[in-house]
N, C-alpha and C. Protein backbone atom coordinates (compact mmCIF):
# COMPACT_ATOMS: atom_id res chain seq x y z
N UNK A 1 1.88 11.83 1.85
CA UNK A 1 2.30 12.82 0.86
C UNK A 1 3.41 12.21 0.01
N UNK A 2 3.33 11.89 -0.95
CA UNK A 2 3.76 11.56 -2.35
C UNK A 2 5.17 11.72 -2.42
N UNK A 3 5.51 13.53 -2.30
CA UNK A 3 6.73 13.53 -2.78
C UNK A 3 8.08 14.16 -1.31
N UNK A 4 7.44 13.00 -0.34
CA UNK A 4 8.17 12.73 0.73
C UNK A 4 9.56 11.67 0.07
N UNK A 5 9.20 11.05 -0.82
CA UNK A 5 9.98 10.26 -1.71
C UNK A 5 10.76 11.07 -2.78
N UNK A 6 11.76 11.33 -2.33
CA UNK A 6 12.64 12.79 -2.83
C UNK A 6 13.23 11.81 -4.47
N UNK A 7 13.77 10.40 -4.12
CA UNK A 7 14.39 9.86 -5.04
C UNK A 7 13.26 8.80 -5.57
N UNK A 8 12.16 9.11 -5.67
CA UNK A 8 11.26 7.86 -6.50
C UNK A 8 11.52 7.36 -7.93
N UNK A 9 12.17 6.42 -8.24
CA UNK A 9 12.61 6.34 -9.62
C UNK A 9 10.88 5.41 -10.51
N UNK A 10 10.24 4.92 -9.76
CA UNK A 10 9.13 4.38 -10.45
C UNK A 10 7.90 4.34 -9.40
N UNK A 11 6.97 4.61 -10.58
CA UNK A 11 5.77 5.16 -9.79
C UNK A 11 4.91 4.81 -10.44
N UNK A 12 4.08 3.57 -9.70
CA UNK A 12 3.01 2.71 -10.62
C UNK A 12 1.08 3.04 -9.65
N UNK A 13 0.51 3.76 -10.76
CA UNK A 13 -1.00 4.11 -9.92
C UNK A 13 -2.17 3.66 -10.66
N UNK A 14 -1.73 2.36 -11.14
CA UNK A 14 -2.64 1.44 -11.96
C UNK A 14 -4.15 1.68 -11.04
N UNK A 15 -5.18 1.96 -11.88
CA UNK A 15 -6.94 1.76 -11.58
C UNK A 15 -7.14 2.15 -9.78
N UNK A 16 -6.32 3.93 -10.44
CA UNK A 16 -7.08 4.24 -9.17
C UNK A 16 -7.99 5.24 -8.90
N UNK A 17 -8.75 5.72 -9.99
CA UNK A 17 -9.63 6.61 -10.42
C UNK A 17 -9.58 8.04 -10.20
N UNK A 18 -7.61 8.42 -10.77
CA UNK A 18 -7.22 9.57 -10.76
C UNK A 18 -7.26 10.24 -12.26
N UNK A 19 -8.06 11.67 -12.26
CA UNK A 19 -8.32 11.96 -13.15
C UNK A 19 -6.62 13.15 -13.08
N UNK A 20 -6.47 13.60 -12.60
CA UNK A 20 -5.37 14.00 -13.09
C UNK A 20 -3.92 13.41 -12.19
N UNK A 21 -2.68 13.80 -12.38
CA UNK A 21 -1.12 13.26 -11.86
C UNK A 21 -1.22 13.75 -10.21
N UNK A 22 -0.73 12.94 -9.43
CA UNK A 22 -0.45 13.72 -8.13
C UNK A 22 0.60 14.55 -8.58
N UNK A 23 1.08 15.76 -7.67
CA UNK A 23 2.06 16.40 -7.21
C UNK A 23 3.12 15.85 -7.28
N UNK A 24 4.37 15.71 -8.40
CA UNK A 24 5.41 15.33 -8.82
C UNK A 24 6.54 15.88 -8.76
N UNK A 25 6.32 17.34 -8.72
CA UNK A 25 7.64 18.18 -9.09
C UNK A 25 9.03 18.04 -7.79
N UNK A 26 8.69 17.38 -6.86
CA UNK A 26 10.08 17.10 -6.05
C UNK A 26 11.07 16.15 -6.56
N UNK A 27 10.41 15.04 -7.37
CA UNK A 27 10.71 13.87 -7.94
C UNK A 27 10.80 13.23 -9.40
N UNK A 28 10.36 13.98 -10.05
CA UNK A 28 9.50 14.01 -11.53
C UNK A 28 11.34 13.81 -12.10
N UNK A 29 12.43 14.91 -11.85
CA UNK A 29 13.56 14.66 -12.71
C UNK A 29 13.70 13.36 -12.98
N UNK A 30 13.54 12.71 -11.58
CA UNK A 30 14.26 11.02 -11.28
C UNK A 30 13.64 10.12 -11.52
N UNK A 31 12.37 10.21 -11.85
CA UNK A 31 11.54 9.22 -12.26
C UNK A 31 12.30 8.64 -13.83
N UNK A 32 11.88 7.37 -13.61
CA UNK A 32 12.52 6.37 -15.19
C UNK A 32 11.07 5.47 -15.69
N UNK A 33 10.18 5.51 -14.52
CA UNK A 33 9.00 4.47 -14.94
C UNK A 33 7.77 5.24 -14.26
N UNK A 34 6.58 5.56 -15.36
CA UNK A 34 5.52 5.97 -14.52
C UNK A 34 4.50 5.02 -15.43
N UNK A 35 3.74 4.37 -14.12
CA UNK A 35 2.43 3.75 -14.94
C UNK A 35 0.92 4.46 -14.10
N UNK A 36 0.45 4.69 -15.05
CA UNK A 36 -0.98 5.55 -14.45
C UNK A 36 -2.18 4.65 -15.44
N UNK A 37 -1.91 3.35 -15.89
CA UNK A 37 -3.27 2.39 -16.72
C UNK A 37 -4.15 2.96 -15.52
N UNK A 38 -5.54 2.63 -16.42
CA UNK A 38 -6.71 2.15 -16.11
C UNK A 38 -7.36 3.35 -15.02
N UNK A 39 -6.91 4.88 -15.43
CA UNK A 39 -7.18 5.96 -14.55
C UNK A 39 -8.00 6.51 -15.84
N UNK A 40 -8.92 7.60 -15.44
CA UNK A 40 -9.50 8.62 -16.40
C UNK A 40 -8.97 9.67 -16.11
N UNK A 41 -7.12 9.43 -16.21
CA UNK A 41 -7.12 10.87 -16.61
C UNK A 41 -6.82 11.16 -18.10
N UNK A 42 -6.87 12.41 -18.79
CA UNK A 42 -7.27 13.11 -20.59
C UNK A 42 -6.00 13.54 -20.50
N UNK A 43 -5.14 13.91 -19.64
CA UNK A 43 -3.84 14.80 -19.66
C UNK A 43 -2.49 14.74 -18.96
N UNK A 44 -1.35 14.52 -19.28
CA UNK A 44 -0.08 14.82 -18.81
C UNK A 44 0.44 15.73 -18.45
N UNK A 45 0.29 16.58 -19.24
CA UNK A 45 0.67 18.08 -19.46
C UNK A 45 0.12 19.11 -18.52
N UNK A 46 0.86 20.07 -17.66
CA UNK A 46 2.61 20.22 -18.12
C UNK A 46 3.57 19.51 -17.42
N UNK A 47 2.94 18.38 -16.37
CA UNK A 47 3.91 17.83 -15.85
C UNK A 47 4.46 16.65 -16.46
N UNK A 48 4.08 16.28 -17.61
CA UNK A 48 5.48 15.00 -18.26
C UNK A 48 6.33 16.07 -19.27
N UNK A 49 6.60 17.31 -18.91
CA UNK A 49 7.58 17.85 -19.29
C UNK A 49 8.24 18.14 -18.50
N UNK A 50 8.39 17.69 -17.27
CA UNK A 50 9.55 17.69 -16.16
C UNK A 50 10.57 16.21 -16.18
N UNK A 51 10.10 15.60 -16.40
CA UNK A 51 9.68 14.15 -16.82
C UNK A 51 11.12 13.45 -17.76
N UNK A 52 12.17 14.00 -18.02
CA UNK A 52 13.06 13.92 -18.77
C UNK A 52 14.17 12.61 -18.95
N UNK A 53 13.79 12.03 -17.67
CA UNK A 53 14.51 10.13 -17.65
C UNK A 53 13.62 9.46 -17.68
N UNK A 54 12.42 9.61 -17.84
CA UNK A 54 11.34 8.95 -18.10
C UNK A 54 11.74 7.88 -19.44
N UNK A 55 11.85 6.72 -19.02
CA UNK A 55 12.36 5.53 -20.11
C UNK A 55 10.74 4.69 -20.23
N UNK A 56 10.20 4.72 -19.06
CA UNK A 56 8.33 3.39 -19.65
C UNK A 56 7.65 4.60 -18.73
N UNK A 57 6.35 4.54 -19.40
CA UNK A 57 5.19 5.14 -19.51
C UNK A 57 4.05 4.56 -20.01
N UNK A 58 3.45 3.74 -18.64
CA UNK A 58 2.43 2.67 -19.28
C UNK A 58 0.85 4.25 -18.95
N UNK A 59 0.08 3.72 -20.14
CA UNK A 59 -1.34 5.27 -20.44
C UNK A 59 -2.34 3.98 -20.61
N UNK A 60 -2.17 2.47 -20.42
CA UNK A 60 -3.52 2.02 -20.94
C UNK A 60 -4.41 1.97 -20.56
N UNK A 61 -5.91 2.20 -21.10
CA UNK A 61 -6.98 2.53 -20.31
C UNK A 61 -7.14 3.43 -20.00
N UNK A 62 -6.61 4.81 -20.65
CA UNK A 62 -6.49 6.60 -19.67
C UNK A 62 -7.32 7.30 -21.36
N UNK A 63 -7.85 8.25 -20.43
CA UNK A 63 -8.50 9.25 -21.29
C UNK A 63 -7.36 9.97 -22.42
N UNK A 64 -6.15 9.82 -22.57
CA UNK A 64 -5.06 10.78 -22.95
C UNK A 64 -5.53 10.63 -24.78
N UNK A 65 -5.76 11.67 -25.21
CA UNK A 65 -5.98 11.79 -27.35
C UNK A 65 -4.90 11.24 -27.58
N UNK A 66 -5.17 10.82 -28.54
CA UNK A 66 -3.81 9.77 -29.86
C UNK A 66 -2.90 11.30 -29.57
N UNK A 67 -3.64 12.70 -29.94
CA UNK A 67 -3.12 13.55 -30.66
C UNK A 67 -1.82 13.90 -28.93
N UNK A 68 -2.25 13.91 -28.26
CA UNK A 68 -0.93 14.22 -26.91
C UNK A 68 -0.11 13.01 -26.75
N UNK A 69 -0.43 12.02 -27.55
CA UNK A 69 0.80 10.57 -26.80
C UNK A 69 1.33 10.68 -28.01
N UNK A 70 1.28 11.36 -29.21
CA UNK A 70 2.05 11.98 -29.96
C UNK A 70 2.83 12.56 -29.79
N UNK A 71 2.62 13.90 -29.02
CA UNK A 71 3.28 14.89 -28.44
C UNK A 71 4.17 14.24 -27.78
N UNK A 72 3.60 13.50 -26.64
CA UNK A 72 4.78 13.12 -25.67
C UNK A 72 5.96 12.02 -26.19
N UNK A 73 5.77 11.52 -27.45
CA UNK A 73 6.39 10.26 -27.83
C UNK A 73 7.70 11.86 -28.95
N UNK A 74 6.82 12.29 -28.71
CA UNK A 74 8.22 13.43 -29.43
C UNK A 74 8.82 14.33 -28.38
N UNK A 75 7.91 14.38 -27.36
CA UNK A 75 9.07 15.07 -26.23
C UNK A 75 10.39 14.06 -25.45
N UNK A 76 9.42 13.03 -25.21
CA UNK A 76 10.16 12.17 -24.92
C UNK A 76 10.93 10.70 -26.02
N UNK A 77 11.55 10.76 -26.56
CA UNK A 77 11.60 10.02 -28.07
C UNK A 77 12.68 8.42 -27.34
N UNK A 78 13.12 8.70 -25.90
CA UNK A 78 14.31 7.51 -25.47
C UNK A 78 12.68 6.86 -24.64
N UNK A 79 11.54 7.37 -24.90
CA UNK A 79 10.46 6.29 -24.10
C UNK A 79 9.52 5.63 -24.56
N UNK A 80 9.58 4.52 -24.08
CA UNK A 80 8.63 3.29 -24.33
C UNK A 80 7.32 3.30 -23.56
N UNK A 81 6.32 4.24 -24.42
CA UNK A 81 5.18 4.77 -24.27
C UNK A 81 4.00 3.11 -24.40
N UNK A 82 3.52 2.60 -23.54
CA UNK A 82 2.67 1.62 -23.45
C UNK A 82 1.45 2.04 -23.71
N UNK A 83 0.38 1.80 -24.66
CA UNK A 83 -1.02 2.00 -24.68
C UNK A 83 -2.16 0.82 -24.49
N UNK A 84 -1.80 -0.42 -24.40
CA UNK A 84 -2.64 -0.96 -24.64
C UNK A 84 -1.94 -2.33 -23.35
């Protein structure tokens, strides 16, 4: 269980054929690095709005629309959103 890790500051789930986020909300404040490449998941939302020290955010290879890594590059504007 995931968020046995009360203080996880980075959380990398490169190509693991998760279509949506595990269960974050114990940990999500403290996170600074989430990489989820090479997953099919289409969506963040609503949990990268917990998400608020979030500094890298690697999405490459993920189902997510131009039109939400928009969104999130304006919710989050101090992060270095990776796509490719």
């Amino acid at each position: 269980e995931i968020n046995q890790f009360k203080n996880l500051s980075t959380l990398a789930l490169f190509n693991n054929n998760l279509s949506q986020l595990p269960d974050t909300k114990t940990f999500a404040s403290k996170l600074d690095s989430l990489f989820i490449d090479m997953n099919p998941i289409n969506s963040l939302f609503p949990a990268i709005g917990s998400m608020k020290n979030l500094k890298k955010l690697g999405i490459a290879k993920t189902s997510i629309s131009d039109a939400e890594i928009k969104e999130i590059e304006k919710l989050l504007p101090n992060c270095e959103v990776t796509i490719k």
